[in-house]
N, C-alpha and C. Protein backbone atom coordinates (compact mmCIF):
# COMPACT_ATOMS: atom_id res chain seq x y z
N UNK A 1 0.84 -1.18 0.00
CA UNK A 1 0.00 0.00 0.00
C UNK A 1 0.89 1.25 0.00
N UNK A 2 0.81 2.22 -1.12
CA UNK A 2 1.53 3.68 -1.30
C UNK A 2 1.00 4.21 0.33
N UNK A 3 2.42 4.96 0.60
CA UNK A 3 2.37 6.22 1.62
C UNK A 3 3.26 6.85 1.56
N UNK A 4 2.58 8.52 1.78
CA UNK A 4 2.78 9.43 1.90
C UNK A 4 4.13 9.86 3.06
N UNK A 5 5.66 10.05 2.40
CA UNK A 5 6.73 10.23 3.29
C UNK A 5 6.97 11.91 3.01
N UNK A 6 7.34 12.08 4.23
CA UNK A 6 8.16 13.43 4.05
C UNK A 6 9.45 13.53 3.51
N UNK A 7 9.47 14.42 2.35
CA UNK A 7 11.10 14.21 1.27
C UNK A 7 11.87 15.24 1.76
N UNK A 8 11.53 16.98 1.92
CA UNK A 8 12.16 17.80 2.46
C UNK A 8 11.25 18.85 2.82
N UNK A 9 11.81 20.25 3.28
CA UNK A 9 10.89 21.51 2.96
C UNK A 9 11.21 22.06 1.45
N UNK A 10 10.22 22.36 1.31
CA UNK A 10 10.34 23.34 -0.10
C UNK A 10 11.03 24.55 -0.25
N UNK A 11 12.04 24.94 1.07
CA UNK A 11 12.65 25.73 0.62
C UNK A 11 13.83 24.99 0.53
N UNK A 12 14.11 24.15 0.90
CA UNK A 12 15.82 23.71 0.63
C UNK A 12 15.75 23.15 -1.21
N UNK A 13 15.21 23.20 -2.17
CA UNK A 13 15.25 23.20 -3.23
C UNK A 13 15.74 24.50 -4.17
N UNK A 14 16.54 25.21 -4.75
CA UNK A 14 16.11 26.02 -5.62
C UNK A 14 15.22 26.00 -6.53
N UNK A 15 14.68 26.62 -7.23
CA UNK A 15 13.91 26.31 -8.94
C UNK A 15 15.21 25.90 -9.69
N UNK A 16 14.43 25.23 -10.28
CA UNK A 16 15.23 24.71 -11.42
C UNK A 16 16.53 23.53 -10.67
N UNK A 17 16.10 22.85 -9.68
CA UNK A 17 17.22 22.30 -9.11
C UNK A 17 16.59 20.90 -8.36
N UNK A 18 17.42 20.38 -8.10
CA UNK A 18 17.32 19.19 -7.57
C UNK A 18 17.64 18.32 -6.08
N UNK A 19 16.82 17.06 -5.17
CA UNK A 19 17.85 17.11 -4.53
C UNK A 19 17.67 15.39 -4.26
N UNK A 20 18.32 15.06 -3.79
CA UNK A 20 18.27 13.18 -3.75
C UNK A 20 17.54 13.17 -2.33
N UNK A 21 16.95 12.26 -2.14
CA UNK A 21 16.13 11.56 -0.80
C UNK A 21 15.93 10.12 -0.92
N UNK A 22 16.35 9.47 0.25
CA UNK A 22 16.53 8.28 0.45
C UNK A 22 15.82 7.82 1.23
N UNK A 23 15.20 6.97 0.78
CA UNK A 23 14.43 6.14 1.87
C UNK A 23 14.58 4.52 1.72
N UNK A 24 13.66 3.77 2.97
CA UNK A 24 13.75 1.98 2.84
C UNK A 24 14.31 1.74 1.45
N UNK A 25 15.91 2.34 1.34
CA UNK A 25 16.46 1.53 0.22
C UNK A 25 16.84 1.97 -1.39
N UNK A 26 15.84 3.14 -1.39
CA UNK A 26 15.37 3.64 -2.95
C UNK A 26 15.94 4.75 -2.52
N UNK A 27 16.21 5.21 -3.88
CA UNK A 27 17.01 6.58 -4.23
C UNK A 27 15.54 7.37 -4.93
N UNK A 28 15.37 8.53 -4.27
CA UNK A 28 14.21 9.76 -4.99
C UNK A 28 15.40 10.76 -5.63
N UNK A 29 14.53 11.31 -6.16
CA UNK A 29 14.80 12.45 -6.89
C UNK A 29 13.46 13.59 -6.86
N UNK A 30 14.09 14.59 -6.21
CA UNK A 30 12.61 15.64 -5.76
C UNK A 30 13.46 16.64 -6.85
N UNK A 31 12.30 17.49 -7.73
CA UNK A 31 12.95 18.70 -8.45
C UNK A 31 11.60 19.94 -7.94
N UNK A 32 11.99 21.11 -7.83
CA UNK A 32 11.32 22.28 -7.99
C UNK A 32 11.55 23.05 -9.43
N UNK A 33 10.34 22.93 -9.99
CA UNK A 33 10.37 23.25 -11.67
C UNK A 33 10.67 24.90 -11.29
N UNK A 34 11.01 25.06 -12.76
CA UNK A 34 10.66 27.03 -13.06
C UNK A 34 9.71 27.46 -12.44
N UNK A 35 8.46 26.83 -12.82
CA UNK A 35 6.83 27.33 -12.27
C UNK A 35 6.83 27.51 -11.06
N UNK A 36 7.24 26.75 -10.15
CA UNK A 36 7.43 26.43 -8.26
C UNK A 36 6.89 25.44 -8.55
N UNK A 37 6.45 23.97 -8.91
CA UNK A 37 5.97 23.11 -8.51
C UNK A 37 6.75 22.26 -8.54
N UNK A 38 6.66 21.17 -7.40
CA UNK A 38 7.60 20.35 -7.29
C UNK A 38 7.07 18.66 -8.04
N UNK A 39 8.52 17.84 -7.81
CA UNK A 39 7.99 16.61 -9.19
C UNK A 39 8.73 15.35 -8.09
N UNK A 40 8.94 14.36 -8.57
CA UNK A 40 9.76 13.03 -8.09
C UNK A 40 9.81 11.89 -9.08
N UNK A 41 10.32 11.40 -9.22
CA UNK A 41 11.61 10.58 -10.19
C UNK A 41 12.02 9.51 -9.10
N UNK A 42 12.46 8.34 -10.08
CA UNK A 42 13.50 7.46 -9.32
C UNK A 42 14.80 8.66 -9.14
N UNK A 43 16.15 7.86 -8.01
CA UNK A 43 16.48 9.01 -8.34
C UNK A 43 18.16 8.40 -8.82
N UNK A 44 17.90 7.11 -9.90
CA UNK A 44 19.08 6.84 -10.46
C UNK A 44 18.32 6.88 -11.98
N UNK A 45 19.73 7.48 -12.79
CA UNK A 45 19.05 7.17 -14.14
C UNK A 45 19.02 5.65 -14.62
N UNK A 46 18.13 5.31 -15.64
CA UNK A 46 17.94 3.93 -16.13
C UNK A 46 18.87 3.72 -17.18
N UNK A 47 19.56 4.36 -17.28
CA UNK A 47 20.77 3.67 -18.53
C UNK A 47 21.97 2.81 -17.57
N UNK A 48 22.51 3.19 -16.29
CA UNK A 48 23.67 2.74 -15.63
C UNK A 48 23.85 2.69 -14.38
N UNK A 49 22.50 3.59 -13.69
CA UNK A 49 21.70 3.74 -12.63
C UNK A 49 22.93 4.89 -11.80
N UNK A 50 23.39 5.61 -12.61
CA UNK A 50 23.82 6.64 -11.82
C UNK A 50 22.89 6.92 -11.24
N UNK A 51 23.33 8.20 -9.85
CA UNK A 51 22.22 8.99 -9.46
C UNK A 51 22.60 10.65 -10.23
N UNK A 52 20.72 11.05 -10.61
CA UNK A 52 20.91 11.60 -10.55
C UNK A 52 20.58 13.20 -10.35
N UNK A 53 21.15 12.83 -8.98
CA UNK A 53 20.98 14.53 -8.24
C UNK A 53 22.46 14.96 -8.39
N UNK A 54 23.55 14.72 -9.03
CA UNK A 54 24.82 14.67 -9.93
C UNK A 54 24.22 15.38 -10.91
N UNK A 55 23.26 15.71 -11.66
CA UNK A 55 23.01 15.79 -12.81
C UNK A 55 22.98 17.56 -12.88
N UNK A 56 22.18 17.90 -14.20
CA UNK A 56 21.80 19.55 -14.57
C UNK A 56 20.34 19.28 -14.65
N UNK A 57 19.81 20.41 -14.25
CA UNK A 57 18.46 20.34 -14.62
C UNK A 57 18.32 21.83 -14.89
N UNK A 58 17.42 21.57 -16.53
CA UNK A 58 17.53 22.78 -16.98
C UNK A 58 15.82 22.75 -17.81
N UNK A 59 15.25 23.51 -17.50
CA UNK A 59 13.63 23.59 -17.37
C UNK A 59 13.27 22.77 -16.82
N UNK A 60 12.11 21.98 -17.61
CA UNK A 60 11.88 20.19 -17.16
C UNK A 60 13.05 19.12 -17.41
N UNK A 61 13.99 19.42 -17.96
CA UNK A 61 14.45 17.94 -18.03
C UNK A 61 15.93 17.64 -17.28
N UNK A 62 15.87 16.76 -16.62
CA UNK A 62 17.14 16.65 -15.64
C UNK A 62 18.22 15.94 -16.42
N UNK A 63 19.45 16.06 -16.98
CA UNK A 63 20.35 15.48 -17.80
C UNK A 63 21.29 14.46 -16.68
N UNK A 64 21.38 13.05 -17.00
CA UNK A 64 22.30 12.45 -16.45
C UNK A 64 23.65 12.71 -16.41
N UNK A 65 24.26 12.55 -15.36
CA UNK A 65 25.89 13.63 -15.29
C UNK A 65 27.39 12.09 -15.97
N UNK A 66 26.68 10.97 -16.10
CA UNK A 66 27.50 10.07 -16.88
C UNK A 66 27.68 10.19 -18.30
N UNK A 67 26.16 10.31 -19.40
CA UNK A 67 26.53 10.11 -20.34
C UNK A 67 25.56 11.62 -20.86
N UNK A 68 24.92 12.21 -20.25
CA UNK A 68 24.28 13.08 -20.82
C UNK A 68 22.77 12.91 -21.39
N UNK A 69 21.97 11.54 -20.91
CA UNK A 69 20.81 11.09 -21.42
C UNK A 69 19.93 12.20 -20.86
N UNK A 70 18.84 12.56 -20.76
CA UNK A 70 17.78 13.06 -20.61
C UNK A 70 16.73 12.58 -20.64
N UNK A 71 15.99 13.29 -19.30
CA UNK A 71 14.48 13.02 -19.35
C UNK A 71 13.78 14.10 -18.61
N UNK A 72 12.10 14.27 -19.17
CA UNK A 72 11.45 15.17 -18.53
C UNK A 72 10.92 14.29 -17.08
N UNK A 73 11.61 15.42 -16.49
CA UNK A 73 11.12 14.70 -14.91
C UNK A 73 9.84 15.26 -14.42
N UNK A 74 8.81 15.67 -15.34
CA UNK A 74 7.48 15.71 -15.05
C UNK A 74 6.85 14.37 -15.61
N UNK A 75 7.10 13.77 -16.57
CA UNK A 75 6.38 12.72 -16.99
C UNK A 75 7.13 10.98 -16.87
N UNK A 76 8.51 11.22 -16.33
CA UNK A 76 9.94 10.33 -16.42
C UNK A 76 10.41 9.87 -17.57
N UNK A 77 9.74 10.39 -19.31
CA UNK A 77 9.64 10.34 -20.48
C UNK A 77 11.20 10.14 -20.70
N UNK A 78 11.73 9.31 -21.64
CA UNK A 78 13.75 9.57 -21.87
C UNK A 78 12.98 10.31 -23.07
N UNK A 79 14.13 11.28 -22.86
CA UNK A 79 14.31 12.40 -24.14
C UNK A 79 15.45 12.35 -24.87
N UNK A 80 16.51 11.63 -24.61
CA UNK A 80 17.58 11.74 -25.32
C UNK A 80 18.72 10.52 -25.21
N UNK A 81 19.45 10.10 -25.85
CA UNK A 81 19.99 9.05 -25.82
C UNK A 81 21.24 9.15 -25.30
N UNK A 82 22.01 8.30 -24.09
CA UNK A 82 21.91 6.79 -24.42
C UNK A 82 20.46 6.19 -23.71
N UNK A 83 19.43 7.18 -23.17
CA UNK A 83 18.82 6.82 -22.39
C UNK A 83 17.25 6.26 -23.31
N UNK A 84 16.58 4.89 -23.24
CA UNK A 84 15.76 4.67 -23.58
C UNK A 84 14.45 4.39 -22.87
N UNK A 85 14.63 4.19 -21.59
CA UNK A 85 13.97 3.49 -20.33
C UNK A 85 13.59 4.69 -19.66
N UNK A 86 12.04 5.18 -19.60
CA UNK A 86 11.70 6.12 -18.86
C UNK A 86 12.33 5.82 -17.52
N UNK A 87 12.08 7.09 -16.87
CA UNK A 87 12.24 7.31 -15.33
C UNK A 87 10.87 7.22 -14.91
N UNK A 88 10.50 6.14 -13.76
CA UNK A 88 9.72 6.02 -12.60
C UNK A 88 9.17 7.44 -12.37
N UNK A 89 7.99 7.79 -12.16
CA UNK A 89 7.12 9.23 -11.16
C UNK A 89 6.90 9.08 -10.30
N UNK A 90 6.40 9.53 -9.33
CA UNK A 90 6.30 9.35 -7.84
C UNK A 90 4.90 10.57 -8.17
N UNK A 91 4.04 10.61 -7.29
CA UNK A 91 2.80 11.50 -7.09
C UNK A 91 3.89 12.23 -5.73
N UNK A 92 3.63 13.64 -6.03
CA UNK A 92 3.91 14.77 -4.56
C UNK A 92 3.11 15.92 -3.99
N UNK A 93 3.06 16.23 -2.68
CA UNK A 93 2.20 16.88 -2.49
C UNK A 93 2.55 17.79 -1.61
N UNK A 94 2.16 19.11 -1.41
CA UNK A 94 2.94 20.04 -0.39
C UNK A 94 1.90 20.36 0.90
N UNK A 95 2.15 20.49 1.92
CA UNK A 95 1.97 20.15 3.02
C UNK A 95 2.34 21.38 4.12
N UNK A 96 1.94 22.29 3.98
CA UNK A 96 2.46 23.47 4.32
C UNK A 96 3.78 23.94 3.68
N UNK A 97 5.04 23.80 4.31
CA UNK A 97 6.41 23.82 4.08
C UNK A 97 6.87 22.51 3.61
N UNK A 98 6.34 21.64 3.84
CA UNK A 98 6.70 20.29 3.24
C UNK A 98 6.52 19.26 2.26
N UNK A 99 7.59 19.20 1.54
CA UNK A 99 7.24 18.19 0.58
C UNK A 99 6.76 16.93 0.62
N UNK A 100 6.13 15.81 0.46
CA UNK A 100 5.91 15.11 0.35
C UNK A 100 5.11 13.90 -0.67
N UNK A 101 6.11 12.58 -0.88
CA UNK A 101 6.19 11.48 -2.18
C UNK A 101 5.11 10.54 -1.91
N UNK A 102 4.59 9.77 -2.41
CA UNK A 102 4.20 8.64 -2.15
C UNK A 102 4.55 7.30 -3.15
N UNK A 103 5.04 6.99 -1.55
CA UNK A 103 6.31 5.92 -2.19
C UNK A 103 5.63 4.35 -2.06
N UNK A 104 6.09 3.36 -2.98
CA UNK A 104 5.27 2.20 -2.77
C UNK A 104 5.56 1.43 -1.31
């Protein structure tokens, strides 16, 4: 059964930036878009399973910092190669100051 974890506050994010959260095991990936809204991702890429909060994120799409693959981390869509294997989404929700995933 999905539940609802606390990932961080919403201010320790910049826009346009990223940050890793770990939980029972799994690597997240929390981003705060341009807009202010925040997103979640696995938080290794699927080509080699870097992580990546290593990476750039530049609008929506967070670039892996190994080979340069891409994906929009609003939808976990691969946008660019070597990467073919979407990225995992996570549903998030804000909570006053707090972020929060729901993780399986």
């Amino acid at each position: 059964m999905p539940t609802w974890i606390r990932a961080c506050a919403t201010d320790e994010i910049d826009q346009e930036d990223l940050i890793r959260f770990d939980y029972a095991g799994a690597t997240y990936a929390i981003y705060h878009s341009p807009e202010g809204e925040f997103f979640a991702t696995a938080g290794k890429c699927t080509h080699e399973e870097v992580h990546l909060c290593d990476g750039l994120v530049m609008g929506h799409l967070i670039e892996c910092p190994k080979h340069n693959g891409q994906f929009d981390y609003r939808t976990g869509e691969a946008k660019r190669a070597p990467v073919c294997v979407n990225l995992r989404t996570y549903s998030v929700k804000i909570d006053g100051a707090a972020v929060y995933i729901e993780v399986p």
